[in-house]
Protein backbone atom coordinates (compact mmCIF):
# COMPACT_ATOMS: atom_id res chain seq x y z
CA UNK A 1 -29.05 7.32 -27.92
CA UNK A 2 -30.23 6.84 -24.00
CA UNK A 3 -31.82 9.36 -22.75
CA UNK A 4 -30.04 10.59 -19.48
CA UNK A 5 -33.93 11.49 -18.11
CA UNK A 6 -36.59 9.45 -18.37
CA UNK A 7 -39.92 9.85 -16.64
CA UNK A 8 -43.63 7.81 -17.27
CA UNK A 9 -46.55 9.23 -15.44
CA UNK A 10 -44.36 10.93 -13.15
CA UNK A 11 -46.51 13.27 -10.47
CA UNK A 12 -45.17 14.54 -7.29
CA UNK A 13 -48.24 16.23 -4.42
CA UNK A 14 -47.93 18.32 -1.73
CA UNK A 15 -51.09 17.61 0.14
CA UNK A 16 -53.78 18.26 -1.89
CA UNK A 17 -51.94 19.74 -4.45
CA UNK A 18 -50.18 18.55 -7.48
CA UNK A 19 -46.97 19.97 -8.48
CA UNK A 20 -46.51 18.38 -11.42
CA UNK A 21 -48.69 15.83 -13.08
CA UNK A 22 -48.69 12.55 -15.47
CA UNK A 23 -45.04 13.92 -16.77
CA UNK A 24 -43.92 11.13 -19.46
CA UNK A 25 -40.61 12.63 -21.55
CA UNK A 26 -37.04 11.54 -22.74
CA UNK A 27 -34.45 14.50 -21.72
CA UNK A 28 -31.89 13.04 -24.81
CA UNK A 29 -28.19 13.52 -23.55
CA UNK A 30 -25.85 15.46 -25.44
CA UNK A 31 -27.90 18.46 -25.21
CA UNK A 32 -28.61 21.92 -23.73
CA UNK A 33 -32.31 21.47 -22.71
CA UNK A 34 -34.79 24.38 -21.52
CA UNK A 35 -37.20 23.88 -19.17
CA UNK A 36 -39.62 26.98 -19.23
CA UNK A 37 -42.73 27.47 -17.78
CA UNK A 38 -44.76 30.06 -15.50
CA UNK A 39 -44.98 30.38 -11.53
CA UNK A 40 -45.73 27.30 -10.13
CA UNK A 41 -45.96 24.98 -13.15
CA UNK A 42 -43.67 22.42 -11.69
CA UNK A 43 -39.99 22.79 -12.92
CA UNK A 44 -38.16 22.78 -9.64
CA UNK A 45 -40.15 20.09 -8.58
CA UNK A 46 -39.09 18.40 -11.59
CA UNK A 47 -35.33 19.04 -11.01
CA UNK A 48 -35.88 18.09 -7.44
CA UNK A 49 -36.69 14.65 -8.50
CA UNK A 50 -34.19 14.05 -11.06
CA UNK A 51 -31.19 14.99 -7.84
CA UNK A 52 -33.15 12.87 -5.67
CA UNK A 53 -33.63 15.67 -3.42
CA UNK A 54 -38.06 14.57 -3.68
CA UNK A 55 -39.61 11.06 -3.80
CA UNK A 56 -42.10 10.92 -6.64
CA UNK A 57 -45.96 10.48 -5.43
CA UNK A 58 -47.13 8.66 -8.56
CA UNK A 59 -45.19 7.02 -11.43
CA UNK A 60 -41.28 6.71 -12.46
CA UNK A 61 -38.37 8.38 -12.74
CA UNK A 62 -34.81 6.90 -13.99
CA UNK A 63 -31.52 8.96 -14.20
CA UNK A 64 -28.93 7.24 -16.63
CA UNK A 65 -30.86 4.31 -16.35
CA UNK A 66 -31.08 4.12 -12.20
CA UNK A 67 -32.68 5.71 -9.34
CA UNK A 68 -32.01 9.76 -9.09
CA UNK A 69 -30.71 9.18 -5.33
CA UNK A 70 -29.65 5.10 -5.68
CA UNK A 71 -26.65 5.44 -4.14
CA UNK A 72 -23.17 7.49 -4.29
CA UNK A 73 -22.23 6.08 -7.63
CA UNK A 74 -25.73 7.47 -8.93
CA UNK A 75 -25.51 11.16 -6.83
CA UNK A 76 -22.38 11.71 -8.16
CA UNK A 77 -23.38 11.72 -12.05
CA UNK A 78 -25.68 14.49 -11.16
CA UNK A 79 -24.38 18.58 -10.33
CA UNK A 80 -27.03 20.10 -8.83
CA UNK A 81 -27.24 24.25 -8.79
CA UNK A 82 -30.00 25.63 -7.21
CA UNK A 83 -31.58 28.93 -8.07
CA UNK A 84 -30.37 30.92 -4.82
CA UNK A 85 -27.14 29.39 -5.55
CA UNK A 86 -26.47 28.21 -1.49
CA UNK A 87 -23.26 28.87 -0.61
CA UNK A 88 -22.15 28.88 3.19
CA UNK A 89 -21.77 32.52 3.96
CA UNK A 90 -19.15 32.09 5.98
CA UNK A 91 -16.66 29.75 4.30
CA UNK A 92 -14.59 31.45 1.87
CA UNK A 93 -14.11 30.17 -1.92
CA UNK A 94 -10.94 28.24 -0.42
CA UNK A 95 -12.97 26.69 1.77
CA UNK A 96 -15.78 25.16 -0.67
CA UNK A 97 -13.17 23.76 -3.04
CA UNK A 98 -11.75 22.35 -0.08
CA UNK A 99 -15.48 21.34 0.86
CA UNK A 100 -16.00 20.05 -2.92
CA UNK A 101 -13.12 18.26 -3.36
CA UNK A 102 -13.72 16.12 0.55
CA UNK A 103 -17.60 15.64 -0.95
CA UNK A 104 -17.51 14.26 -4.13
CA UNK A 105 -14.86 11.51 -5.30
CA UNK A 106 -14.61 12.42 -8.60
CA UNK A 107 -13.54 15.98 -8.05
CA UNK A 108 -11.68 17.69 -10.67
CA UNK A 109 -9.81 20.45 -8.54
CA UNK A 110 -7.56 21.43 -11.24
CA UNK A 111 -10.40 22.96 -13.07
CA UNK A 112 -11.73 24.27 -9.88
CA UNK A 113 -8.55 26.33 -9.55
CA UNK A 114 -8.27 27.43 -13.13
CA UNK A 115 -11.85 28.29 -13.07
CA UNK A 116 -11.45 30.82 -9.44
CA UNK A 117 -8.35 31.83 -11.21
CA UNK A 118 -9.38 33.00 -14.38
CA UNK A 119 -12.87 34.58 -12.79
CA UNK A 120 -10.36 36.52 -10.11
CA UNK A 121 -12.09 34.88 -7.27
CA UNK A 122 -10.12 35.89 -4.00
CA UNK A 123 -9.97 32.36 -2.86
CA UNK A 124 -9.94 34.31 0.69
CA UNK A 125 -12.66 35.87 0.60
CA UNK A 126 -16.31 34.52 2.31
CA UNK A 127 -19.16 33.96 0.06
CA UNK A 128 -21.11 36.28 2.20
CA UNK A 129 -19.20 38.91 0.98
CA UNK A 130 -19.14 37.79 -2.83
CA UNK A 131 -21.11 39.67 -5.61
CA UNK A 132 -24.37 38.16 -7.17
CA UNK A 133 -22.33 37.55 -9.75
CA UNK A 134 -19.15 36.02 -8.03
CA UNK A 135 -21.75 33.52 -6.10
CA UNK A 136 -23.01 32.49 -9.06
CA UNK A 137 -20.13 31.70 -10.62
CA UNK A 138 -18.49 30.12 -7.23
CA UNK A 139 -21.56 27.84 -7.68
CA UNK A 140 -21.33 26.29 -11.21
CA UNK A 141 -17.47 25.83 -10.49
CA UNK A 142 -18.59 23.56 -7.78
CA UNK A 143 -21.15 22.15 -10.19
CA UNK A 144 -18.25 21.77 -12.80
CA UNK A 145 -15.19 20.48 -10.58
CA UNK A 146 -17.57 17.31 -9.17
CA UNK A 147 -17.56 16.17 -13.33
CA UNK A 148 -21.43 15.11 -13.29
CA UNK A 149 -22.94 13.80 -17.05
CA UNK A 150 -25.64 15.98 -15.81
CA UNK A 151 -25.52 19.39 -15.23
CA UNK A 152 -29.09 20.86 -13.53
CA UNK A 153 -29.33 24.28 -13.25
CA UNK A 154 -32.84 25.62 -11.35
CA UNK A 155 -33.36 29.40 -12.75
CA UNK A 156 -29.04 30.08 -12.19
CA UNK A 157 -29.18 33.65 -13.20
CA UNK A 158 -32.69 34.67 -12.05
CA UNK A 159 -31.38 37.43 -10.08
CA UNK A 160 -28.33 38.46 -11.58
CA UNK A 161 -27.70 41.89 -13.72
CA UNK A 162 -27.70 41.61 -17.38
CA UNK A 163 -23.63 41.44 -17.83
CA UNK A 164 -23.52 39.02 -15.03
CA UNK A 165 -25.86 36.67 -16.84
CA UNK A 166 -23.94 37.13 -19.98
CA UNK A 167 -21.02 36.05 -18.09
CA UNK A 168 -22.72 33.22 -16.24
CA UNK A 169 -23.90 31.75 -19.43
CA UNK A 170 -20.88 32.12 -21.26
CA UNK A 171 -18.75 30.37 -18.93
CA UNK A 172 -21.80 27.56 -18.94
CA UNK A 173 -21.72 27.30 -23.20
CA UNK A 174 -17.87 27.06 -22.56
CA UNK A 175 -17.58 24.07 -20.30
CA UNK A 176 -20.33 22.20 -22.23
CA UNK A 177 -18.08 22.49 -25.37
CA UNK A 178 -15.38 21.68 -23.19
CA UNK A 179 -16.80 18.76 -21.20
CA UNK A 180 -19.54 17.42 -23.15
CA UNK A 181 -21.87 18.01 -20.13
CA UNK A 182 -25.92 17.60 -21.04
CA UNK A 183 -27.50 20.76 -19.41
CA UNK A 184 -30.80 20.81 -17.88
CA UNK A 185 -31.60 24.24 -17.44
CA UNK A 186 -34.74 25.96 -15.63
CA UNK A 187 -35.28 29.78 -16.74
CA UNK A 188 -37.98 32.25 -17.05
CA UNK A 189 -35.97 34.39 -19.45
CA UNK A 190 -36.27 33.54 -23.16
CA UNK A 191 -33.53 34.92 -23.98
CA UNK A 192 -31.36 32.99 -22.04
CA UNK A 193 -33.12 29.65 -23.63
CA UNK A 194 -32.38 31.53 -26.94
CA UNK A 195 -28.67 32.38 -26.38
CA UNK A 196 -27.99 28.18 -25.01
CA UNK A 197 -30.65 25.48 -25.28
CA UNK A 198 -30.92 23.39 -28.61
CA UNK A 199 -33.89 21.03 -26.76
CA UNK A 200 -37.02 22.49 -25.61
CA UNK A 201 -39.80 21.30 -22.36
CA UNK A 202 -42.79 23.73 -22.06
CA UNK A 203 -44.47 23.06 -18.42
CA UNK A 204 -47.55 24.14 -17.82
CA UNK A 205 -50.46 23.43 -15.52
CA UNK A 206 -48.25 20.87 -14.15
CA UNK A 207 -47.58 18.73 -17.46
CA UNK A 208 -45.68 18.56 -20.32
CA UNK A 209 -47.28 20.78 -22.93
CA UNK A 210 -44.31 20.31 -25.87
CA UNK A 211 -41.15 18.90 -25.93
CA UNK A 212 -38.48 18.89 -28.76
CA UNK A 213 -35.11 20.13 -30.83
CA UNK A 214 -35.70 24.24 -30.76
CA UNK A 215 -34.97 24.02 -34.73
CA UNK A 216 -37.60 20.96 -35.57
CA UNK A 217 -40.25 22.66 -33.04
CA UNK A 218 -39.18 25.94 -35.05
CA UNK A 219 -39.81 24.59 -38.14
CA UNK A 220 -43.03 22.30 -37.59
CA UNK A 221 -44.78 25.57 -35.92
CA UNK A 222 -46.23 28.64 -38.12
CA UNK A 223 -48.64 31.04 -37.39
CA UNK A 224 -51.11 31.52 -39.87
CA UNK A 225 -53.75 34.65 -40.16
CA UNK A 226 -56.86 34.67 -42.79
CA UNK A 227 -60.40 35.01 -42.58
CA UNK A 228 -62.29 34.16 -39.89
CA UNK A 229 -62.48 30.45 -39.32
CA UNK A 230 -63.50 28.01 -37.00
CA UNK A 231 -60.57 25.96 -36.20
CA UNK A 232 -62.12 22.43 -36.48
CA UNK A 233 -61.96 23.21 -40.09
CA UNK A 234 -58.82 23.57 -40.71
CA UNK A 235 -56.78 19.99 -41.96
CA UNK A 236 -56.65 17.66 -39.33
CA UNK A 237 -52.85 17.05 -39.91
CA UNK A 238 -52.48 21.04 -38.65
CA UNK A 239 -52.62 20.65 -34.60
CA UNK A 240 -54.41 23.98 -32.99
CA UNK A 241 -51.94 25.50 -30.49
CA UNK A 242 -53.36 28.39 -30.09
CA UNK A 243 -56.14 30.61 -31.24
CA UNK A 244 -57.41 34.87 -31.56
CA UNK A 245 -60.16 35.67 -33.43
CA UNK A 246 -61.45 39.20 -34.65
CA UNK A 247 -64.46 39.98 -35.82
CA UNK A 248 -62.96 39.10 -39.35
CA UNK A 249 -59.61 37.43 -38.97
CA UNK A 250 -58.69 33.88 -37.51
CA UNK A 251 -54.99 33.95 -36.68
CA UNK A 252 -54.18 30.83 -35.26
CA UNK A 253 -50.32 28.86 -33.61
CA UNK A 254 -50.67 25.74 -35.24
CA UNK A 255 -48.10 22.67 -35.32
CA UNK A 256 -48.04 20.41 -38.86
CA UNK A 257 -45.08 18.36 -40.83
CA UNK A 258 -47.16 19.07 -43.83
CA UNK A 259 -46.71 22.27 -46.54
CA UNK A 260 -49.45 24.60 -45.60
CA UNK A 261 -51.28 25.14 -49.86
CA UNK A 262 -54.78 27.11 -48.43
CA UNK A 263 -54.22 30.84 -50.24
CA UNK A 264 -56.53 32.12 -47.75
CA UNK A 265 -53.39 31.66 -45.01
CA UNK A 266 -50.99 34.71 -45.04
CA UNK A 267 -48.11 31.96 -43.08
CA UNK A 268 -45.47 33.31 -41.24
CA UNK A 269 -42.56 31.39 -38.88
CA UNK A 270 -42.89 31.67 -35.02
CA UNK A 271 -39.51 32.91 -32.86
CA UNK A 272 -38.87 30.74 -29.57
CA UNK A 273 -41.01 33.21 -27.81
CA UNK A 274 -43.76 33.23 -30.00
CA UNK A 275 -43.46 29.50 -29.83
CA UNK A 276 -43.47 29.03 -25.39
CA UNK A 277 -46.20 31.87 -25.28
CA UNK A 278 -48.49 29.99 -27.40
CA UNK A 279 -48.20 27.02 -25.37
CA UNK A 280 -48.71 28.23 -22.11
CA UNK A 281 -51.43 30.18 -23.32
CA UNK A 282 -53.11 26.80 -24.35
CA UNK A 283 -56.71 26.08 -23.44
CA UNK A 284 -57.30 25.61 -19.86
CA UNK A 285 -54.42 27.88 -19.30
CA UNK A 286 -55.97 31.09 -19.51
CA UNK A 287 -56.33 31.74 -15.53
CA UNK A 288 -52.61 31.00 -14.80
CA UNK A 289 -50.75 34.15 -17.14
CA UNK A 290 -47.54 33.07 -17.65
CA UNK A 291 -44.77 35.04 -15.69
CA UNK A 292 -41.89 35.12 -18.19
CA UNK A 293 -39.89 37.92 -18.89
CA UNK A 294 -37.69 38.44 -22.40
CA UNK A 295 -34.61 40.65 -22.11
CA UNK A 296 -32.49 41.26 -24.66
């Protein structure tokens, strides 16, 4: 299957600084994929670039096979929300499905309507006046109506209140079933990612740390804890994620396809928090602490 993201040695600068780095990965389509990742560690950047909204710096980036911003055909495969959700203050919700529908050709404004309807949107009302919530939810409806293969969603329920999320997401998980929409989805909560995403990107220090289906990275992950032990002794088909040592007891993240047969290993399986925290907590990583929250 084509992957509708593909990216080799992609790197975007501001100035001096790199925002994100040497990025090579295949986002498959078909799929709910979670990009997580601390402050700073490049996701909206990354988003930016597959809209078209930024100009990569260094290497290549192809959306369903084509330039993010090559043209109208190309822009209008992509639905964009951003993670303030921008709405014009001023225009009420009558106005941006009017807005929507004059914008984008393939506009689905039955489903707009159904979707304002069935949320209890006053379509006179001006999004200034709208609840975190209700702005939210005005936004993905314009994501939805202009019928993208690509949903992107930067951090969509950052700000919102736990049942507003709930709703959010719901509503999301609904019209992917419904539409058969691949999500890319930016979030620093893990349980969000836990609740929606069946593919997996872990950013950090502006690269790709891990990327994968949540269940195989679930299942090719353990943690192990025994006696103290250098890790360079361990098999070389078990990958060091990460590693704590006490003054008697190694306990180590480690990723292997192999059965894990030392006695000395008391194994246990890693949850999807377990598994981003070990990442970003990687080697080289340990001056940027990663600013992820999990609510349940």
């Amino acid at each position: 299957m084509n992957p509708v993201l593909r990216a080799r040695g992609l790197g975007k600068r501001y100035g001096k600084r790199w925002a994100l780095r040497d990025c090579t990965i295949d986002v498959p389509s078909g799929h709910v994929v979670g990009l997580v990742g601390a402050n700073g560690a490049g996701k909206t950047t990354l988003l930016k670039l597959a809209c078209g909204q930024l100009a990569p710096t260094a290497g290549d980036i192809s959306v369903f096979g084509g330039p993010p911003a090559g043209g109208p055909g190309q822009l209008a495969k992509v639905g964009f929300v951003a993670q303030d959700t921008p709405l014009y203050t001023g225009l009420s919700v009558a106005d941006h499905l009017r807005l929507g529908a004059r914008l984008n050709p393939g506009w689905d404004g039955a489903l707009a309507r159904e979707r304002v309807d069935r949320l209890g949107l006053d379509l006179t009302r001006r999004a200034g006046r709208l609840s975190g919530g209700q702005r939210a939810q005005l936004a993905l409806t314009l994501g939805l109506a202009k019928r993208p293969e690509l949903l992107v969603l930067d951090e969509p329920v950052a700000a919102l209140d736990p049942l507003a999320r709930r709703e959010f997401l719901q509503g999301l998980m609904e019209a992917v079933a419904e539409h058969e929409l691949s999500v890319l989805l930016s979030s620093h909560l893990i349980s969000d990612l836990e609740r929606t995403c069946d593919y997996l990107i872990v950013l950090a220090d502006s690269r790709v740390r891990v990327a994968g289906e949540v269940d195989d990275l679930l299942a090719t992950h353990h943690r192990i804890t025994g006696p103290r032990r250098d890790q360079h002794r361990l098999p070389s088909d078990q990958r060091v994620v990460s590693a704590r040592h006490t003054g008697r007891q190694s306990t180590f993240v480690i990723r292997t396809d192999a059965p894990i047969h030392d006695p000395a290993w008391t194994v246990s399986p890693l949850t999807l928090e377990d598994l981003v925290l070990a990442y970003l907590g990687e080697p080289g990583q340990a001056d940027h602490r990663p600013v992820l929250e999990v609510v349940r």
